[in-house]
Protein backbone atom coordinates (compact mmCIF):
# COMPACT_ATOMS: atom_id res chain seq x y z
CA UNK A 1 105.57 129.48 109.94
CA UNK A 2 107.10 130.67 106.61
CA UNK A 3 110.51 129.70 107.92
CA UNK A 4 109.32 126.12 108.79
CA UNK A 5 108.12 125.19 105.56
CA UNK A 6 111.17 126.50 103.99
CA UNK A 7 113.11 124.25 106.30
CA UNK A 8 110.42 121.28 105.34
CA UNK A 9 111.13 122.00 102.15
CA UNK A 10 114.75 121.65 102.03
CA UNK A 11 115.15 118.18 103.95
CA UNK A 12 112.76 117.18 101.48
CA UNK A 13 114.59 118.37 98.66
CA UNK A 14 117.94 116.96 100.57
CA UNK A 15 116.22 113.54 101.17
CA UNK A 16 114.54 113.44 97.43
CA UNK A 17 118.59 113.98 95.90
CA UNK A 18 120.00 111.55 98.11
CA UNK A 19 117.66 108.82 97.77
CA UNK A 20 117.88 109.14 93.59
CA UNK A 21 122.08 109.18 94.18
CA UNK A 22 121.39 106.02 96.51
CA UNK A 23 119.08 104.32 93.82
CA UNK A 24 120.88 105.23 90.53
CA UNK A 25 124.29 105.22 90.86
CA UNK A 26 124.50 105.91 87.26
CA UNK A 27 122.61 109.38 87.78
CA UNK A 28 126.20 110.81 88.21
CA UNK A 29 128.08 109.34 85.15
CA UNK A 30 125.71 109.23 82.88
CA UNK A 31 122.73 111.84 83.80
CA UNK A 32 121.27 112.54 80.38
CA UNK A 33 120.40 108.47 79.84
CA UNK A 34 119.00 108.24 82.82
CA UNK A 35 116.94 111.44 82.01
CA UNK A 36 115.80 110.00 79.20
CA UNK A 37 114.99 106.30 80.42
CA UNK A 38 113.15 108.46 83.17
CA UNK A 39 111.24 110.28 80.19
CA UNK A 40 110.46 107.37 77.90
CA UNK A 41 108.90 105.29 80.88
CA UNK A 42 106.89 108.47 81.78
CA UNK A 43 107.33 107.17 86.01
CA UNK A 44 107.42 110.85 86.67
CA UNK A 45 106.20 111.03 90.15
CA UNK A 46 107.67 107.62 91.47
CA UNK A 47 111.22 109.24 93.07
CA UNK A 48 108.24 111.87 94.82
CA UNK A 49 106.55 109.04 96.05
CA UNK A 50 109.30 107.16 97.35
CA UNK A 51 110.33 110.30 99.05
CA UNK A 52 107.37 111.34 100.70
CA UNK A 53 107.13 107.41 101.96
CA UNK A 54 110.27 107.50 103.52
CA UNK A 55 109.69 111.04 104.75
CA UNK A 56 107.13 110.09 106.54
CA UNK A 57 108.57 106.21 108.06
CA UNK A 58 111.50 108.07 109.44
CA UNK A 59 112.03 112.02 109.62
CA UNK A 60 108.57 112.39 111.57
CA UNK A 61 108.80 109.80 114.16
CA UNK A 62 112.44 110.86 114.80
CA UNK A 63 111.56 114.61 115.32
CA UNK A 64 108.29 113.37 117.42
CA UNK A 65 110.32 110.82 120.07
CA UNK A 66 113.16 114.17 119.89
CA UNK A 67 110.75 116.05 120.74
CA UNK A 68 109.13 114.35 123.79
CA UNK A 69 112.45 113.64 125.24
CA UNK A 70 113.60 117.54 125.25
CA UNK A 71 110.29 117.92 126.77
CA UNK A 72 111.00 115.42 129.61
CA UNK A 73 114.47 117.18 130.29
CA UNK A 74 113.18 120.97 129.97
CA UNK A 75 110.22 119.65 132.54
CA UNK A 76 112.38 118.46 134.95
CA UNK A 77 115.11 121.38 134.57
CA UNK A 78 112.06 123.78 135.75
């Protein structure tokens, strides 16, 4: 169980860095402005949000229909 929210945990974390790279281009030249922009508009939990939205549209339907098709193929392997 432990190991599985460590795992959850990391795609998150994985997803959550890509999607700010993919939004803010500028979050590689220039990381202290955008820091600061991020700061002075006080949107902290925004880049969570987004995260958790797509999260949920993509990673868990994926792993569901994965997981129904291995099932199909391990039932009729047996």
């Amino acid at each position: 169980m432990q190991v599985k929210v460590i795992r959850e945990m990391v795609i998150y974390t994985i997803l959550l860095v890509t999607l700010a790279l993919l939004m803010h281009p500028d979050l590689l030249s220039t990381p202290t402005q955008r820091i600061s922009l991020f700061q002075d508009r006080q949107n902290y939990f925004h880049p969570l949000l987004y995260t958790f939205i797509v999260y949920i549209l993509f990673f868990l339907p994926i792993r569901y229909i994965f997981k129904k098709i291995r099932n199909i193929f391990t039932k009729k392997a047996s």
